[in-house]
Protein backbone atom coordinates (compact mmCIF):
# COMPACT_ATOMS: atom_id res chain seq x y z
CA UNK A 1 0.00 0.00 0.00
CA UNK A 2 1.49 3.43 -0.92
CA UNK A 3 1.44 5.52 2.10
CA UNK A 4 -1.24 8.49 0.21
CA UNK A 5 -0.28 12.14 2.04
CA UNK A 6 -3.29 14.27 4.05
CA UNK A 7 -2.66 16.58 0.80
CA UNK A 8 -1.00 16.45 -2.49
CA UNK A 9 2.24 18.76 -3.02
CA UNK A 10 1.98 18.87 -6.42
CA UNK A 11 0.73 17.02 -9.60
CA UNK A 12 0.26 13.55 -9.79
CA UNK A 13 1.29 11.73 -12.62
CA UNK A 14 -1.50 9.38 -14.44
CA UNK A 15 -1.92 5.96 -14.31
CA UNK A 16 -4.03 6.02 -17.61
CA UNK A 17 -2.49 5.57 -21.51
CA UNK A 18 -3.60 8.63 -23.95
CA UNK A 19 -6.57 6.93 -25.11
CA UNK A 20 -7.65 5.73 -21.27
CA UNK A 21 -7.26 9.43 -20.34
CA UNK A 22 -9.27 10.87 -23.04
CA UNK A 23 -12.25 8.83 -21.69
CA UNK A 24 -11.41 9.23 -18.04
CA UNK A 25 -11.32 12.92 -18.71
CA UNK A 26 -14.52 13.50 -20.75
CA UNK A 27 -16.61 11.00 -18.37
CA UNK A 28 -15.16 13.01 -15.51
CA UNK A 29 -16.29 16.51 -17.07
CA UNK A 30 -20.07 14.92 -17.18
CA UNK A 31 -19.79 13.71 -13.97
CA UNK A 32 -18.70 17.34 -12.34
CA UNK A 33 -21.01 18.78 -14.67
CA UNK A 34 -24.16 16.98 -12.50
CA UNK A 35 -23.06 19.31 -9.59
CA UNK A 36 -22.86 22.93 -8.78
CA UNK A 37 -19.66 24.11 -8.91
CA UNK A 38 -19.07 24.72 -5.39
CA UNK A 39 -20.08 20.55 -4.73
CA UNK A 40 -17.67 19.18 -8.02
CA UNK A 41 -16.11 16.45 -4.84
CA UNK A 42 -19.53 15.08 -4.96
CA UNK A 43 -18.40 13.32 -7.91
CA UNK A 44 -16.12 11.43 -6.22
CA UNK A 45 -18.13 8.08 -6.57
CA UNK A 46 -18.40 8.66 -10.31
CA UNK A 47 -14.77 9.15 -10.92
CA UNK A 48 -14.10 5.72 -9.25
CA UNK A 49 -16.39 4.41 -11.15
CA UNK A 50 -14.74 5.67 -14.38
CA UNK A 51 -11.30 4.26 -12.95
CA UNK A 52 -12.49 0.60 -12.16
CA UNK A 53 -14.17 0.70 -15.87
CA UNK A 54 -10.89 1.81 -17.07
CA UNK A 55 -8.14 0.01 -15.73
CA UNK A 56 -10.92 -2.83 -13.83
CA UNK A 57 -9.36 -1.68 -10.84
CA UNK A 58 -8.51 0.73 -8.08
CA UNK A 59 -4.54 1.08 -7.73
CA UNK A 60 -3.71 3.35 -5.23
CA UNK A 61 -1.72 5.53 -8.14
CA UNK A 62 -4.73 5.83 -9.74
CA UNK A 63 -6.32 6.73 -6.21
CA UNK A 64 -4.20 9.45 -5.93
CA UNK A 65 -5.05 10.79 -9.35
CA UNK A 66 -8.50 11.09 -8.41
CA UNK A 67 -7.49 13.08 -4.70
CA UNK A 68 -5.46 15.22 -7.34
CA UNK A 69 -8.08 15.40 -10.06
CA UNK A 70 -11.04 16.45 -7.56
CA UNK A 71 -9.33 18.09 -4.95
CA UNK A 72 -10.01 15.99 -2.27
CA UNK A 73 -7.23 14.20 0.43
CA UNK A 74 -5.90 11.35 -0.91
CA UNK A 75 -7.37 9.50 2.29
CA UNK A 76 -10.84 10.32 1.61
CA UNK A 77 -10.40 8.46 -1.70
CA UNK A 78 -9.12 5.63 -0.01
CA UNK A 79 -11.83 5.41 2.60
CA UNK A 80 -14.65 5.96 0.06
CA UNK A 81 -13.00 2.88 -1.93
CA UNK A 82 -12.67 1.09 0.75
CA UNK A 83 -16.15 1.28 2.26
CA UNK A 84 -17.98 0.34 -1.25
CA UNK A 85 -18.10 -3.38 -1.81
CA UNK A 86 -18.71 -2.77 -5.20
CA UNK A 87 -15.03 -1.15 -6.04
CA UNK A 88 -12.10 -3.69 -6.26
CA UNK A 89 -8.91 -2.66 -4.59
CA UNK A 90 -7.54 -6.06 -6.42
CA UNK A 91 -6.97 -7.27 -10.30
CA UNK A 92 -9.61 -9.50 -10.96
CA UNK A 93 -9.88 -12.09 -13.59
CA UNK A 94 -11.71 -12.59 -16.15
CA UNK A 95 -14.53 -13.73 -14.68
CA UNK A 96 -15.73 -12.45 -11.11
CA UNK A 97 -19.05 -13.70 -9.89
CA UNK A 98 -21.16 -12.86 -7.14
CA UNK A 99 -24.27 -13.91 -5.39
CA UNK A 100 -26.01 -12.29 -3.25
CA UNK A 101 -27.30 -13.60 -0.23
CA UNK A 102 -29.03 -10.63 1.86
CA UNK A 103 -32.30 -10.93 3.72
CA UNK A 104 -33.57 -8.57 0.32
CA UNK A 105 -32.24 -11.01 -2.04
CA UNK A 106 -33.40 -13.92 0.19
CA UNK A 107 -36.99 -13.15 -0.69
CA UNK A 108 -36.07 -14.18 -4.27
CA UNK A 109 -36.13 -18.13 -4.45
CA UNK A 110 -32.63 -17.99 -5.23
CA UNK A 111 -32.83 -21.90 -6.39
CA UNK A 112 -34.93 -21.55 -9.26
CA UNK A 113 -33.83 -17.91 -10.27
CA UNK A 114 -29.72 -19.77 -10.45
CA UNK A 115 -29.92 -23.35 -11.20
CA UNK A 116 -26.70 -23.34 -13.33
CA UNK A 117 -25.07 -21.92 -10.72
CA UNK A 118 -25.02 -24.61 -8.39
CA UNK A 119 -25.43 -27.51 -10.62
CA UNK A 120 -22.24 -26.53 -12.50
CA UNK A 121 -19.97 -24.82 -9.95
CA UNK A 122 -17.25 -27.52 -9.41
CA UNK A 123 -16.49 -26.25 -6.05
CA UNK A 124 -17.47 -23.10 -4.12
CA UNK A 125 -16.27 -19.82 -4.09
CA UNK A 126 -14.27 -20.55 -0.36
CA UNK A 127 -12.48 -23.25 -2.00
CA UNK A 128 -10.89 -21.63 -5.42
CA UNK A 129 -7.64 -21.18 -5.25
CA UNK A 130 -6.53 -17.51 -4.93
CA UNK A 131 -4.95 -16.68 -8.10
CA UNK A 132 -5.94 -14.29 -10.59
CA UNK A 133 -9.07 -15.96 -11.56
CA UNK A 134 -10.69 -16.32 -8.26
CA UNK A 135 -12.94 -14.20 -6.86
CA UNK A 136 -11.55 -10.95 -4.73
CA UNK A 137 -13.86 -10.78 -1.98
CA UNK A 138 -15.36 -13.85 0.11
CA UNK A 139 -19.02 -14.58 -0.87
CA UNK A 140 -20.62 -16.75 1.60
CA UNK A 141 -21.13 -20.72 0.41
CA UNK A 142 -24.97 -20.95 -0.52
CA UNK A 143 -26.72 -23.52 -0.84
CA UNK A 144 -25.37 -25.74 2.04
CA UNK A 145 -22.83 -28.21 0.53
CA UNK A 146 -24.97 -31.39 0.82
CA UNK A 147 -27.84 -30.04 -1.18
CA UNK A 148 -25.29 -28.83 -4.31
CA UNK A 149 -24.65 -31.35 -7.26
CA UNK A 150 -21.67 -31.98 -9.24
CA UNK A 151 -21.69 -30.84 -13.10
CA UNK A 152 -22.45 -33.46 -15.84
């Protein structure tokens, strides 16, 4: 983790290629645009959002080019990022599933709405190996093990 400073001293280089930035930059400009001028931080959330589509993640460089880019202390970045399931401080792979399993999406009958799911998982999220292909946050194990099926 890069130690990120209560303020920036000066500007931060970043972490985006020329065509990355272009879309980075114009996304951002919409996203300010949604705010009075005097509340442009609000777009904080947005600008994450446009970093994670970018790169698929949240480096803390490119952390720090948002703190630089909005104006905000580095921290603040880092403890909006952190807070938010939905932003990954980690490279994913290429695929990155989750399944909810909150009292809201309880009142779904989660076996008939994801079948596939548990008929062809050949093991459960808990037990993939961490590499880059496994999922980066811990999704609980659902159904319990004795009512899941191998595939074919």
């Amino acid at each position: 983790m890069i130690p990120l400073p209560i303020r920036q001293a000066g500007p931060v280089e970043s972490p985006f290629n020329a065509e990355q930035q272009g879309r980075f930059d114009a996304g951002l400009q919409r996203a300010i645009a949604k705010y009075p001028p005097e509340r442009g931080k609000a777009a904080l959330l947005a600008a994450l959002h446009l970093v994670q589509d970018e790169l698929g993640w949240l480096p803390e460089p490119a952390m720090a080019y948002v703190a630089f880019r909005l104006d905000v202390p580095p921290a603040r970045v880092r403890e909006v990022a952190t807070f938010y399931t939905m932003y990954r401080l980690r490279p994913v792979g290429r695929h990155h599933i989750g399944i909810c399993n909150s009292v809201s999406c309880g009142r779904w009958d989660r076996r008939s709405s994801w079948p596939g799911v548990w008929t062809c998982s050949a093991s459960t999220p808990a037990r993939l190996p961490r590499t880059a292909t496994s999922p980066s946050r811990k999704w609980p194990a659902w159904p319990p093990a004795e009512t899941r099926r191998p595939c074919c």
